[in-house]
C-alpha atoms as a PDB file:
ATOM      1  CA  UNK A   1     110.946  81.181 117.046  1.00  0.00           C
ATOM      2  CA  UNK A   2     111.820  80.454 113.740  1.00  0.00           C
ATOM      3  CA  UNK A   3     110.982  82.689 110.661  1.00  0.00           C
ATOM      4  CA  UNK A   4     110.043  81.055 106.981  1.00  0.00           C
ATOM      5  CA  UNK A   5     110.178  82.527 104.010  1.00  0.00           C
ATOM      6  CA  UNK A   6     107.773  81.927 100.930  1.00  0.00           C
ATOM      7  CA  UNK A   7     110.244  80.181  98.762  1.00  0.00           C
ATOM      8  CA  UNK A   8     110.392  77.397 101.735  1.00  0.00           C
ATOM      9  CA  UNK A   9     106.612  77.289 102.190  1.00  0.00           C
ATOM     10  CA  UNK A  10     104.947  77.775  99.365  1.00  0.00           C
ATOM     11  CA  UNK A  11     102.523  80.082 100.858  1.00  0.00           C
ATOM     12  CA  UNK A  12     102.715  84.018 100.398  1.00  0.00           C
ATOM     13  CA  UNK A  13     103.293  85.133 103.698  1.00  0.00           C
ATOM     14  CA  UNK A  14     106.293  85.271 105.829  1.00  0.00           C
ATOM     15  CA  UNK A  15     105.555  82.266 108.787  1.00  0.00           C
ATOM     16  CA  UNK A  16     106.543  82.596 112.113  1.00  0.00           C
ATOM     17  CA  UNK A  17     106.680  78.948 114.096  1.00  0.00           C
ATOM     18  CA  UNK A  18     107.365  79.328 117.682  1.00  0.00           C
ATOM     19  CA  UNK A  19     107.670  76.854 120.752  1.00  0.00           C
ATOM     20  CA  UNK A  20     105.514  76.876 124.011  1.00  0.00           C
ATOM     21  CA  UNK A  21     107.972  79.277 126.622  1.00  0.00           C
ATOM     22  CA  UNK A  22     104.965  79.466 128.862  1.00  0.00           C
ATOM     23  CA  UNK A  23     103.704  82.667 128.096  1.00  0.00           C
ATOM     24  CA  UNK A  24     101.221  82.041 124.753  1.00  0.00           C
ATOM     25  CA  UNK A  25      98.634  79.564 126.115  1.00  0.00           C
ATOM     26  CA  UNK A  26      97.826  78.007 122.948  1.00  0.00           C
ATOM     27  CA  UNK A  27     100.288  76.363 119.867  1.00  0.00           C
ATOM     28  CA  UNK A  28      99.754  78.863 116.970  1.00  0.00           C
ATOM     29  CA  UNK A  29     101.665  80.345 113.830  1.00  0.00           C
ATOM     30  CA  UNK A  30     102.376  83.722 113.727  1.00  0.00           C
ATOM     31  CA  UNK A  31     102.092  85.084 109.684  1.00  0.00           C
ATOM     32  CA  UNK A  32     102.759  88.622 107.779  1.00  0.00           C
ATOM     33  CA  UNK A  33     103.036  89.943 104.583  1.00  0.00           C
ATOM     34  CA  UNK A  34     106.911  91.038 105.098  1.00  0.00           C
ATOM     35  CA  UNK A  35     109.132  90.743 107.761  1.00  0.00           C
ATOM     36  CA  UNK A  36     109.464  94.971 107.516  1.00  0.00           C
ATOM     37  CA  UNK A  37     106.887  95.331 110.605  1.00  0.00           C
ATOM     38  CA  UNK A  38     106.954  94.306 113.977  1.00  0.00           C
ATOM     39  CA  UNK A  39     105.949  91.039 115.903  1.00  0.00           C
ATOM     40  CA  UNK A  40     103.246  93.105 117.569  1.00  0.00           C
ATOM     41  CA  UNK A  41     101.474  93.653 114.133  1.00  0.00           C
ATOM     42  CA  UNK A  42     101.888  90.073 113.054  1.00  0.00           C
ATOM     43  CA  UNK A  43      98.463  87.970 112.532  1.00  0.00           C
ATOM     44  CA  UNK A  44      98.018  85.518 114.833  1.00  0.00           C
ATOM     45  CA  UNK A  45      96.261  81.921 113.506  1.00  0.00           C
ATOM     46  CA  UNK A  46      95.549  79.132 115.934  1.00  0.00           C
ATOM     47  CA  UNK A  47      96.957  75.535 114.946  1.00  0.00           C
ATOM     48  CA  UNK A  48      94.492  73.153 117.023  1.00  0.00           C
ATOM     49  CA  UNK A  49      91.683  71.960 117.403  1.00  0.00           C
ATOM     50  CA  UNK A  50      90.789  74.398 113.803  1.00  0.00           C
ATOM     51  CA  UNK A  51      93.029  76.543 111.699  1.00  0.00           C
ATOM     52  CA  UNK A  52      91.628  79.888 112.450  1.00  0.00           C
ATOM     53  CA  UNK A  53      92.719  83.411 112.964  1.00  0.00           C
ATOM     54  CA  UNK A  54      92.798  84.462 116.485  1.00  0.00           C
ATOM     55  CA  UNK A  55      94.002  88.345 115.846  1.00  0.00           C
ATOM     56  CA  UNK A  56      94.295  89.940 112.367  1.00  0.00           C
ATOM     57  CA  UNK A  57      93.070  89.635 109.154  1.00  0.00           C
ATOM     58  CA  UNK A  58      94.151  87.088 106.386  1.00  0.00           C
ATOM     59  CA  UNK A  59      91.955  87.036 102.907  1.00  0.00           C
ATOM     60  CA  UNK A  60      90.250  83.992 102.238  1.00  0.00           C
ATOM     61  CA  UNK A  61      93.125  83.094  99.271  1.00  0.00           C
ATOM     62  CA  UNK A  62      95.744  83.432 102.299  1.00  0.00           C
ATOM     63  CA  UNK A  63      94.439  81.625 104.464  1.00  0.00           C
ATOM     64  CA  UNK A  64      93.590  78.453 102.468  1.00  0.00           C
ATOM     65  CA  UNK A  65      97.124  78.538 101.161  1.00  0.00           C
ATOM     66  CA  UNK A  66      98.368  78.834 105.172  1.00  0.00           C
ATOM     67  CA  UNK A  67      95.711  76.509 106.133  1.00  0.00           C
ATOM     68  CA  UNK A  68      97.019  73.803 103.712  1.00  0.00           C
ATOM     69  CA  UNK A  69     100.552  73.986 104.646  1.00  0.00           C
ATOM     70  CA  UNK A  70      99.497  73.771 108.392  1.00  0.00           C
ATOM     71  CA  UNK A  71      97.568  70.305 108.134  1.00  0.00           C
ATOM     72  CA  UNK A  72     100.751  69.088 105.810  1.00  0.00           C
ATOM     73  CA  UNK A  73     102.987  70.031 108.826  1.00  0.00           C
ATOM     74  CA  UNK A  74     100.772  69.914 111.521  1.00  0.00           C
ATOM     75  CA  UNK A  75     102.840  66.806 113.475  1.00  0.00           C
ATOM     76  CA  UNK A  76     106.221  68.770 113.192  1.00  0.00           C
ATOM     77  CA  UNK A  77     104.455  72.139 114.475  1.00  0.00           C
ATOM     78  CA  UNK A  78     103.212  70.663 117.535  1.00  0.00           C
ATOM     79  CA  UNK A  79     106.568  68.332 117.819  1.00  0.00           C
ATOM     80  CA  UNK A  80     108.597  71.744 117.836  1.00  0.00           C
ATOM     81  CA  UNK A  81     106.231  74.089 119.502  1.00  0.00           C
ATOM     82  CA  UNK A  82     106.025  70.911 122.603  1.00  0.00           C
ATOM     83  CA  UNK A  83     109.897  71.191 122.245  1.00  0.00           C
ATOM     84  CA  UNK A  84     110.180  67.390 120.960  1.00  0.00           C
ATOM     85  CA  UNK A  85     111.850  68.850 118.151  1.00  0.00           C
ATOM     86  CA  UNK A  86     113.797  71.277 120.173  1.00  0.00           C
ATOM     87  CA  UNK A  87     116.186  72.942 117.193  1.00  0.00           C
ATOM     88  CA  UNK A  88     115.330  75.453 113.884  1.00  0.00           C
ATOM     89  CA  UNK A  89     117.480  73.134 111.955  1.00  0.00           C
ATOM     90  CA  UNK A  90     115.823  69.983 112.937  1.00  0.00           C
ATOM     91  CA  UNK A  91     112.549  71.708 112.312  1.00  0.00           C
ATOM     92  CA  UNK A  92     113.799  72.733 108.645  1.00  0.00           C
ATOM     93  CA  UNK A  93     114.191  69.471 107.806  1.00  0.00           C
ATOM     94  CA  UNK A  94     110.753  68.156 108.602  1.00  0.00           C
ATOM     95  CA  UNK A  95     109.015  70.583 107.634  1.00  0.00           C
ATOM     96  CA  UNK A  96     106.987  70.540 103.514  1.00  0.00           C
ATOM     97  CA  UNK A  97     106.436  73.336 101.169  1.00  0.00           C
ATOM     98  CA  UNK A  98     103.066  72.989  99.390  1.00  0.00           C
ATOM     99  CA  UNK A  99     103.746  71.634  96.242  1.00  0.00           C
ATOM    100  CA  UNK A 100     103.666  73.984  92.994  1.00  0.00           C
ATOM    101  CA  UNK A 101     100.569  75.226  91.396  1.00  0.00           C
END
């Protein structure tokens, strides 16, 4: 798993982007509002085939800002979450903020 920070994103939520171990059956992001809480109370958004949230709650201002950043990184999500990109760093390089507002 690796954990993003809103300066790197450009999206207000902390961004958790994790690779398939076998045990979540689906690729998705993991998101919250500070890293403070556990990974239990993080919301849970689906990557493929739709951006969606699968558990939790987003506002509709979050999640077109995560929704965004997902389609502009979608290639390098699945690459590292299928483990063709197998390391953080390598990840951090690939991976696009959303440009300014």
């Amino acid at each position: 798993m690796t954990v993003l920070s809103p300066k790197d994103t450009g999206v207000p939520l902390v961004i958790y982007i994790l690779q398939d171990l076998g045990i979540i059956p689906k690729i998705r992001v993991e998101v919250a509002h500070s890293t403070k809480g556990s990974r239990a109370e993080t919301i849970k958004v689906a990557v493929r085939p739709i951006v969606r949230v699968t558990r939790g709650r987003l506002d509709a201002h979050e999640l077109a800002l995560l929704t965004e950043w997902i389609e502009l990184n979608r290639d390098a999500l699945i690459k590292y979450w299928d483990g063709e990109i197998e390391y953080t760093e390598e990840v951090l390089r690939v991976l696009k903020p959303l440009p300014p507002t």
